[in-house]
PDB file of N, CA and C in Angstrom:
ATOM      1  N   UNK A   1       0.828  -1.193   0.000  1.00  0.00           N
ATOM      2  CA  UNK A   1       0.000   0.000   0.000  1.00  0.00           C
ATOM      3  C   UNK A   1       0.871   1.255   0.000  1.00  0.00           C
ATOM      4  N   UNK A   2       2.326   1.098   0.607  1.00  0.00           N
ATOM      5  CA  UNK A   2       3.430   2.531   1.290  1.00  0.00           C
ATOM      6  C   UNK A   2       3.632   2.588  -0.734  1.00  0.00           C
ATOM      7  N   UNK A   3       3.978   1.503  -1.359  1.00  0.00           N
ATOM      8  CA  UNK A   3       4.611   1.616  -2.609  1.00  0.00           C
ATOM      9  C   UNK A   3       3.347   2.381  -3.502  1.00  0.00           C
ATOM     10  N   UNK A   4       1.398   1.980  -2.914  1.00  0.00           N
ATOM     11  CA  UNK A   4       1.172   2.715  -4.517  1.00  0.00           C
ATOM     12  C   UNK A   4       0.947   3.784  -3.899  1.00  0.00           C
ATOM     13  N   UNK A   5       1.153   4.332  -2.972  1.00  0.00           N
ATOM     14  CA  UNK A   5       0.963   5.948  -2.632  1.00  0.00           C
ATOM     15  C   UNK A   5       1.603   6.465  -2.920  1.00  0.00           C
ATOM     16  N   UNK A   6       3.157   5.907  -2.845  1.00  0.00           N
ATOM     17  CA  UNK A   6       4.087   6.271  -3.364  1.00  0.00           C
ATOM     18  C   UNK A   6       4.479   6.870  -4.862  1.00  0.00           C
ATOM     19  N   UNK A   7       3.895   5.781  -5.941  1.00  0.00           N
ATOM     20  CA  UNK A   7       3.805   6.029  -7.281  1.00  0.00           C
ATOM     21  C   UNK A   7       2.947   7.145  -7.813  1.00  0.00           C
ATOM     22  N   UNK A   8       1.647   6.635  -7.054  1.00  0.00           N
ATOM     23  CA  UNK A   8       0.332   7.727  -7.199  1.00  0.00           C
ATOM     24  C   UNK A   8       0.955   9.196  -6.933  1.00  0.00           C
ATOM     25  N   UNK A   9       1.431   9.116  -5.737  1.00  0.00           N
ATOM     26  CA  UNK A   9       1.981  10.778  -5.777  1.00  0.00           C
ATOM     27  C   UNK A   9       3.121  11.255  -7.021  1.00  0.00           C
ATOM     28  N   UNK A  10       3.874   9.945  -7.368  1.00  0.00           N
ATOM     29  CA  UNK A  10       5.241  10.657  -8.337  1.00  0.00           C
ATOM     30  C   UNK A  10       3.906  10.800  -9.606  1.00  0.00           C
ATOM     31  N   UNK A  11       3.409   9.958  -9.539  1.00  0.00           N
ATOM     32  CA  UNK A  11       2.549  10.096 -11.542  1.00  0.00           C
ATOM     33  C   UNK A  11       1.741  11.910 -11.029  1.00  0.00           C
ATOM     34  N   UNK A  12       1.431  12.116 -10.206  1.00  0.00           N
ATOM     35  CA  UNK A  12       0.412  13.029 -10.097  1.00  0.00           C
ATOM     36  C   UNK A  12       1.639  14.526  -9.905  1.00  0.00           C
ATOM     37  N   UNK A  13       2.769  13.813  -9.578  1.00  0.00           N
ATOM     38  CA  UNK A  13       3.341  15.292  -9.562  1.00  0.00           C
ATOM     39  C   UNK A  13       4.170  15.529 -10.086  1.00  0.00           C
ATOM     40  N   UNK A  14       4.236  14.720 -11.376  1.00  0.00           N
ATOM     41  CA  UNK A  14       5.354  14.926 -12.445  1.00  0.00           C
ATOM     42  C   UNK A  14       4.068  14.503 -13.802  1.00  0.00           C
ATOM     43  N   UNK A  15       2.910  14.678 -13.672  1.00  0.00           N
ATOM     44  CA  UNK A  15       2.118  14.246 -15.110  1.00  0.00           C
ATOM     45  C   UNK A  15       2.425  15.439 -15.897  1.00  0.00           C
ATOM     46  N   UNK A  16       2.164  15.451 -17.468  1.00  0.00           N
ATOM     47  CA  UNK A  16       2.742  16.539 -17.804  1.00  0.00           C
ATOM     48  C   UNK A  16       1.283  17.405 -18.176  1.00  0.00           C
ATOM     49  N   UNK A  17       1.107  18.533 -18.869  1.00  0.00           N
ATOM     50  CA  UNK A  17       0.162  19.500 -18.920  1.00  0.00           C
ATOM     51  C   UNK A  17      -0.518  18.636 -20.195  1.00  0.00           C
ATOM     52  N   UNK A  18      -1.784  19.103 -20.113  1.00  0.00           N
ATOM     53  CA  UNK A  18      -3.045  18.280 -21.156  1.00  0.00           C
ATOM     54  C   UNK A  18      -3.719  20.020 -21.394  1.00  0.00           C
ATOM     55  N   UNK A  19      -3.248  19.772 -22.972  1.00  0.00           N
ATOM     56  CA  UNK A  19      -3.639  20.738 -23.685  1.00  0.00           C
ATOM     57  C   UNK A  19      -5.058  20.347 -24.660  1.00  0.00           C
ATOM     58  N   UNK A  20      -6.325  20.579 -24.424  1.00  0.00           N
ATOM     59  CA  UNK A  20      -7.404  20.410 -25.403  1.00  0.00           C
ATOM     60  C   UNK A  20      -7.713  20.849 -26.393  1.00  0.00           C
ATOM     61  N   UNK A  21      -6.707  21.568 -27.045  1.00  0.00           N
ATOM     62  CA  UNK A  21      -6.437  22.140 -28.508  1.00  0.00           C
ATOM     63  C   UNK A  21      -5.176  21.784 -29.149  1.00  0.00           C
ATOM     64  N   UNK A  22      -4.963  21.300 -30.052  1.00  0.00           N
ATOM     65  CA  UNK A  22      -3.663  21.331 -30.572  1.00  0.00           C
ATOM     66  C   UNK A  22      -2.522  22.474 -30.461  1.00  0.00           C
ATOM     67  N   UNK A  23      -1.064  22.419 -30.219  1.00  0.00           N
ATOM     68  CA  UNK A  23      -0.304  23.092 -30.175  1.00  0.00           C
ATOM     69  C   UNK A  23       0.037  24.307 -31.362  1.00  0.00           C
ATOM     70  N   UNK A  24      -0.354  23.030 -32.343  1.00  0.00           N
ATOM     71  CA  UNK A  24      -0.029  24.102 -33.554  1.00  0.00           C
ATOM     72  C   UNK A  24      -1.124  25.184 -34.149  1.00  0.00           C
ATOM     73  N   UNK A  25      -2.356  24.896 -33.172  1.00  0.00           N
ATOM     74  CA  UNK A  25      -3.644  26.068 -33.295  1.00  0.00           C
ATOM     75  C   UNK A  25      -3.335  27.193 -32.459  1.00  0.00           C
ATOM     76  N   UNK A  26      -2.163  27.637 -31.479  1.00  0.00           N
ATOM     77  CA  UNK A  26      -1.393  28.206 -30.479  1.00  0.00           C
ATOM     78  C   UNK A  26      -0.816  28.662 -31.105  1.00  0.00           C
ATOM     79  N   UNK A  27      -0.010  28.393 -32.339  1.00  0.00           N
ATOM     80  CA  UNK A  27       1.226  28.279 -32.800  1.00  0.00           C
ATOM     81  C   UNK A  27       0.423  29.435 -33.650  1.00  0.00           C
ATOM     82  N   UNK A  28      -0.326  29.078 -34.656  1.00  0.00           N
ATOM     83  CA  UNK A  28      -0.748  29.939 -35.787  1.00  0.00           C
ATOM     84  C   UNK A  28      -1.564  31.058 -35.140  1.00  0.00           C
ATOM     85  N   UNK A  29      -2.487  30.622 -33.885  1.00  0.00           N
ATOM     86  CA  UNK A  29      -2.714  32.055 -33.451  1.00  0.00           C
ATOM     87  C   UNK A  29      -2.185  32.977 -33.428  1.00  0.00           C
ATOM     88  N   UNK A  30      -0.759  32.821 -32.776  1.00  0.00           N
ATOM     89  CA  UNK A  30      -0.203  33.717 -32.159  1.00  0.00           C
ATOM     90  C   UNK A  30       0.249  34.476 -33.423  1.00  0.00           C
ATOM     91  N   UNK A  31       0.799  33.800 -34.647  1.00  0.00           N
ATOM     92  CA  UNK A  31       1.092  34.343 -35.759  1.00  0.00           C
ATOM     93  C   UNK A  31       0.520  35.191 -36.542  1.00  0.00           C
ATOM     94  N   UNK A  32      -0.704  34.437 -36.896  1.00  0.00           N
ATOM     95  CA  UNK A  32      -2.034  35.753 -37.181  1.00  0.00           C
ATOM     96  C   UNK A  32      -1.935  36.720 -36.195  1.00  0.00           C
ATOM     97  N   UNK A  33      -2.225  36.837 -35.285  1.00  0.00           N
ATOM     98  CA  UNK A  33      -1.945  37.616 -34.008  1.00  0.00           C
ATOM     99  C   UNK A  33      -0.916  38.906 -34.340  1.00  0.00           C
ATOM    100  N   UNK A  34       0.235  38.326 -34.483  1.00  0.00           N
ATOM    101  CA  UNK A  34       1.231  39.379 -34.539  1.00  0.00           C
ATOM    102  C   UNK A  34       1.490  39.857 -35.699  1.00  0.00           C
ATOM    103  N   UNK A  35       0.260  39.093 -36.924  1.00  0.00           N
ATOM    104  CA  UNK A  35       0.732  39.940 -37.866  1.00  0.00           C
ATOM    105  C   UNK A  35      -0.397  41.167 -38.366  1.00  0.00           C
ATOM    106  N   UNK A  36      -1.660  41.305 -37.370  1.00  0.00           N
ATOM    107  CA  UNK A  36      -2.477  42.316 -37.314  1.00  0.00           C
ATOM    108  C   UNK A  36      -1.592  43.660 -37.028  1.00  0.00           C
ATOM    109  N   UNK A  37      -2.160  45.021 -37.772  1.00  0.00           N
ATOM    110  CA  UNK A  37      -1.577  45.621 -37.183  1.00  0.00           C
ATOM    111  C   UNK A  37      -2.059  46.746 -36.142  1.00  0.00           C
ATOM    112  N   UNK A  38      -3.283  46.662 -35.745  1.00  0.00           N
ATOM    113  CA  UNK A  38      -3.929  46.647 -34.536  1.00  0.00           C
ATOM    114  C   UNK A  38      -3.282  46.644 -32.850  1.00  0.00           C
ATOM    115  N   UNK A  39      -2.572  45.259 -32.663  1.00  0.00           N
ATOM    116  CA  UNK A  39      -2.352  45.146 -31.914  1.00  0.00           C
ATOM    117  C   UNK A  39      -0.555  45.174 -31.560  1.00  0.00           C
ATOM    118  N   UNK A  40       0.461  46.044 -33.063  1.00  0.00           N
ATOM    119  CA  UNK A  40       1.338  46.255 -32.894  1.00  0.00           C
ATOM    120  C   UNK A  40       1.681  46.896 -31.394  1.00  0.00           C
ATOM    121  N   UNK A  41       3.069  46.259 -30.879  1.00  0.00           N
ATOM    122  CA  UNK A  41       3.921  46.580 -29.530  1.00  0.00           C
ATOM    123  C   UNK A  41       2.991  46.310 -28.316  1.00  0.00           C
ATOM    124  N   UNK A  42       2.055  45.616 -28.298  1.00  0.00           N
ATOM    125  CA  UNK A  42       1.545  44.381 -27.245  1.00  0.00           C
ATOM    126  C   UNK A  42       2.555  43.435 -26.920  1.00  0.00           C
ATOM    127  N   UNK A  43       2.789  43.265 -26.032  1.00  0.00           N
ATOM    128  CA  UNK A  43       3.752  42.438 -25.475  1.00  0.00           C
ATOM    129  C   UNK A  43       3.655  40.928 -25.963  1.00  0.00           C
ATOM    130  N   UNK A  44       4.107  39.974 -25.928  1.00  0.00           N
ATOM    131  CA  UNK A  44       4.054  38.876 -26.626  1.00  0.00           C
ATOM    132  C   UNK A  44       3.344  37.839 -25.412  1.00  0.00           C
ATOM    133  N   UNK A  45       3.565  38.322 -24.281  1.00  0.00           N
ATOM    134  CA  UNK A  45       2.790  36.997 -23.488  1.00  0.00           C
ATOM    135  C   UNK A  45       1.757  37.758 -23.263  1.00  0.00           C
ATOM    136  N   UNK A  46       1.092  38.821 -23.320  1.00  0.00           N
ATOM    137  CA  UNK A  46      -0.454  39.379 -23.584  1.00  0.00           C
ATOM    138  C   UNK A  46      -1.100  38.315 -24.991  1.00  0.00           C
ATOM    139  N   UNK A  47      -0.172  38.300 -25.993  1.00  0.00           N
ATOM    140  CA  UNK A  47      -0.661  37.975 -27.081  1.00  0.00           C
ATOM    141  C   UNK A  47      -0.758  36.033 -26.921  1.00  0.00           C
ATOM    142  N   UNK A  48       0.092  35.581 -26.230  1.00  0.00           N
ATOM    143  CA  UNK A  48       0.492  33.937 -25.822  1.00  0.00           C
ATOM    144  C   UNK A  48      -1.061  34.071 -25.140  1.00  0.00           C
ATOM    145  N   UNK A  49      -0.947  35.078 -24.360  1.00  0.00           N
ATOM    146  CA  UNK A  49      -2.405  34.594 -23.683  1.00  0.00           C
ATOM    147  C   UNK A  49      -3.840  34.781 -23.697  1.00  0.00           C
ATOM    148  N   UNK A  50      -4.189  35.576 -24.459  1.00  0.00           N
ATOM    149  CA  UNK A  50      -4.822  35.743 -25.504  1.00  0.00           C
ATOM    150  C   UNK A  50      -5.191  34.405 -26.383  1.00  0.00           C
ATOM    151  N   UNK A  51      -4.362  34.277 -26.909  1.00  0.00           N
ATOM    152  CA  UNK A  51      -4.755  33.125 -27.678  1.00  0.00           C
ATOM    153  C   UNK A  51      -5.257  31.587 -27.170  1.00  0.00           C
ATOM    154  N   UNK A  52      -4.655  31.454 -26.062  1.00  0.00           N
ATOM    155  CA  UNK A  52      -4.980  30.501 -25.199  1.00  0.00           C
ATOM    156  C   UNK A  52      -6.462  30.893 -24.369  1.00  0.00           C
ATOM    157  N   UNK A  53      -6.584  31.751 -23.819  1.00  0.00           N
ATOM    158  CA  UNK A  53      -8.290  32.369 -23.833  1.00  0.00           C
ATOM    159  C   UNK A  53      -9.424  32.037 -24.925  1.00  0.00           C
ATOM    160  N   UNK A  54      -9.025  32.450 -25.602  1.00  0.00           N
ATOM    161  CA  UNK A  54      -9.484  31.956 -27.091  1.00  0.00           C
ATOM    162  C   UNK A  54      -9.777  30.676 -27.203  1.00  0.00           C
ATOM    163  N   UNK A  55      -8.415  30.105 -27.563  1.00  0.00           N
ATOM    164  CA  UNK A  55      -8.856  28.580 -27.747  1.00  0.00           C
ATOM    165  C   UNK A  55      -9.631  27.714 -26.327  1.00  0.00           C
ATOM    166  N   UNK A  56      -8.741  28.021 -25.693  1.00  0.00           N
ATOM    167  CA  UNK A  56     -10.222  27.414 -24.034  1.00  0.00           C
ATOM    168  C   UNK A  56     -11.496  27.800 -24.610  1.00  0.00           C
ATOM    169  N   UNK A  57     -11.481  28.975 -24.603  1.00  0.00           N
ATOM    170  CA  UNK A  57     -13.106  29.598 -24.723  1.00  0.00           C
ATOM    171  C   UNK A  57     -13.937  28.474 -26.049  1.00  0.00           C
ATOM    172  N   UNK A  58     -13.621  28.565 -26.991  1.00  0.00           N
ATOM    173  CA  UNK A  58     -13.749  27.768 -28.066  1.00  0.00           C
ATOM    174  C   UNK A  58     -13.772  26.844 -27.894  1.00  0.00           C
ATOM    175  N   UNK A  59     -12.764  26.141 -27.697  1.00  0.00           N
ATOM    176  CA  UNK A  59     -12.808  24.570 -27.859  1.00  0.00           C
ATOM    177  C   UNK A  59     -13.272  23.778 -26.455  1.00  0.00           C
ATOM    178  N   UNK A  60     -12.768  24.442 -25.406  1.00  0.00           N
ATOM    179  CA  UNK A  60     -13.171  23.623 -23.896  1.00  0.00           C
ATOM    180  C   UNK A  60     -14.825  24.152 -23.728  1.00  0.00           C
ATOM    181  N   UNK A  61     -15.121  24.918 -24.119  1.00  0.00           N
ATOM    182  CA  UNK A  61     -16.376  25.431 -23.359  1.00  0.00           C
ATOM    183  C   UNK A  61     -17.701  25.705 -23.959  1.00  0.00           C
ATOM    184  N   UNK A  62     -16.930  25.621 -25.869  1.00  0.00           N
ATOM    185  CA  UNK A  62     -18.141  25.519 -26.910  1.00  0.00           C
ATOM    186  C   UNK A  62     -18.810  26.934 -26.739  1.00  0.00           C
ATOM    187  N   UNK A  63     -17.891  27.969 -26.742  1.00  0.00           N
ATOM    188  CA  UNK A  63     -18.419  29.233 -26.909  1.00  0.00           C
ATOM    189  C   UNK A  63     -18.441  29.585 -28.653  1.00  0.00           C
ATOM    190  N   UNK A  64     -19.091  30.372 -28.951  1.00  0.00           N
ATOM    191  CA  UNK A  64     -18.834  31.107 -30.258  1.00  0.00           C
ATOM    192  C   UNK A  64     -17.414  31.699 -30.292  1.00  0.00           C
ATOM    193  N   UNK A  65     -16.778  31.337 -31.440  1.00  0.00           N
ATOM    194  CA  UNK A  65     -15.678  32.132 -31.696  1.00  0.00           C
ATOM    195  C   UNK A  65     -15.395  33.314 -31.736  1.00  0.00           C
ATOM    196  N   UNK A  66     -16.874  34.319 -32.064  1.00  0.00           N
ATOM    197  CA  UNK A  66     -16.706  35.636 -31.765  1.00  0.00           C
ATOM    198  C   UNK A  66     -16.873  36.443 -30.536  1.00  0.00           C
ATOM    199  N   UNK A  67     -17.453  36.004 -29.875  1.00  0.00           N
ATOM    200  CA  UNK A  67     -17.598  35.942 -28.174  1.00  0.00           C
ATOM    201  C   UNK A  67     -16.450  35.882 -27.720  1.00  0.00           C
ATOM    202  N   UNK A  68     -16.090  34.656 -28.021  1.00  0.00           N
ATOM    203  CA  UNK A  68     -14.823  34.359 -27.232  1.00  0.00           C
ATOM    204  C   UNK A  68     -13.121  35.160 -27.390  1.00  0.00           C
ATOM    205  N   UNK A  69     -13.188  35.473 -28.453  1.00  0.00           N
ATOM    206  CA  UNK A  69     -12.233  36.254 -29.245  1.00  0.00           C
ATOM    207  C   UNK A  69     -12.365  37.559 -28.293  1.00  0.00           C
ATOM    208  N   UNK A  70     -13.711  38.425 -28.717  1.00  0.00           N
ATOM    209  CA  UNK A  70     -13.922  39.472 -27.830  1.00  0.00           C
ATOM    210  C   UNK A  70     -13.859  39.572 -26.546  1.00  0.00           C
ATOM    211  N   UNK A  71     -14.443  38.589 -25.377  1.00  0.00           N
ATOM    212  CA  UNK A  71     -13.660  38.391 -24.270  1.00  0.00           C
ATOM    213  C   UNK A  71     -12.499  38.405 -24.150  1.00  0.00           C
ATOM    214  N   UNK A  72     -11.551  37.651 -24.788  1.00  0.00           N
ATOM    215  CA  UNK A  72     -10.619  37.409 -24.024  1.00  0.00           C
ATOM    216  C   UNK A  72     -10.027  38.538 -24.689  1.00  0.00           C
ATOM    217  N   UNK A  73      -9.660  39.285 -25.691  1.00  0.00           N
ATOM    218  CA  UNK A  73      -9.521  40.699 -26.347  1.00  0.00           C
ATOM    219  C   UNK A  73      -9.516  41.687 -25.061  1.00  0.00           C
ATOM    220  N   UNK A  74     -10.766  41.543 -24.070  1.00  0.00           N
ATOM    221  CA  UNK A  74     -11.103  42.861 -23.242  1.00  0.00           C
ATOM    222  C   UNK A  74      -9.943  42.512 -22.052  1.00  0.00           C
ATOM    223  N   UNK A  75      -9.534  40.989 -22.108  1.00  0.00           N
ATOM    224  CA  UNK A  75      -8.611  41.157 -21.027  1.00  0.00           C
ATOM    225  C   UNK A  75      -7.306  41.428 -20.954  1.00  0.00           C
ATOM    226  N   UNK A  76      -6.909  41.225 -22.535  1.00  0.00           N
ATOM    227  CA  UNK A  76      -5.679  40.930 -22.452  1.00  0.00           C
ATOM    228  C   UNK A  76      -4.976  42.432 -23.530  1.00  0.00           C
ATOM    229  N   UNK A  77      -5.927  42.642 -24.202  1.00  0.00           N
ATOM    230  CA  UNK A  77      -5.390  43.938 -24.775  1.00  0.00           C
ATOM    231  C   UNK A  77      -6.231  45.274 -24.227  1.00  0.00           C
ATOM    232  N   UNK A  78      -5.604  45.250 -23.068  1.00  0.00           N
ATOM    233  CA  UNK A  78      -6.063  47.007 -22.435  1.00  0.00           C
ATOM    234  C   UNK A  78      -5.475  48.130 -22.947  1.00  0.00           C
TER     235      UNK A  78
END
């Protein structure tokens, strides 16, 4: 029983991050992203996070894409 508590804790605190969108939908966001010119000299992890708002919003939660865009827009580009 000392051994699977043992394991249970290493798997649970070394599992790695579970992303529900593909990486490379991150990847091209951010690209479109920076190539608006709107949001020229926004910092780049405003824009990292942003896009990840986005895709949560979208894909985890089954919001409209334009909703979700605009939310996360109001938070991250002040």
């Amino acid at each position: 029983m000392k051994y699977l508590s043992i394991c249970l804790l290493v798997i649970l605190t070394f599992s790695a991050t579970a992303w529900a969108y593909p990486r490379d939908q991150l990847k091209d966001c951010i690209l479109s992203s920076k190539q608006s010119p709107i949001i020229l000299g926004v910092p780049e992890s405003s824009i990292e996070n942003y896009c990840n708002c986005a895709l949560e919003l979208i894909v985890d939660e089954g919001k409209e894409p334009k909703s979700a865009v605009n939310q996360c827009a109001l938070n991250y580009f002040k």
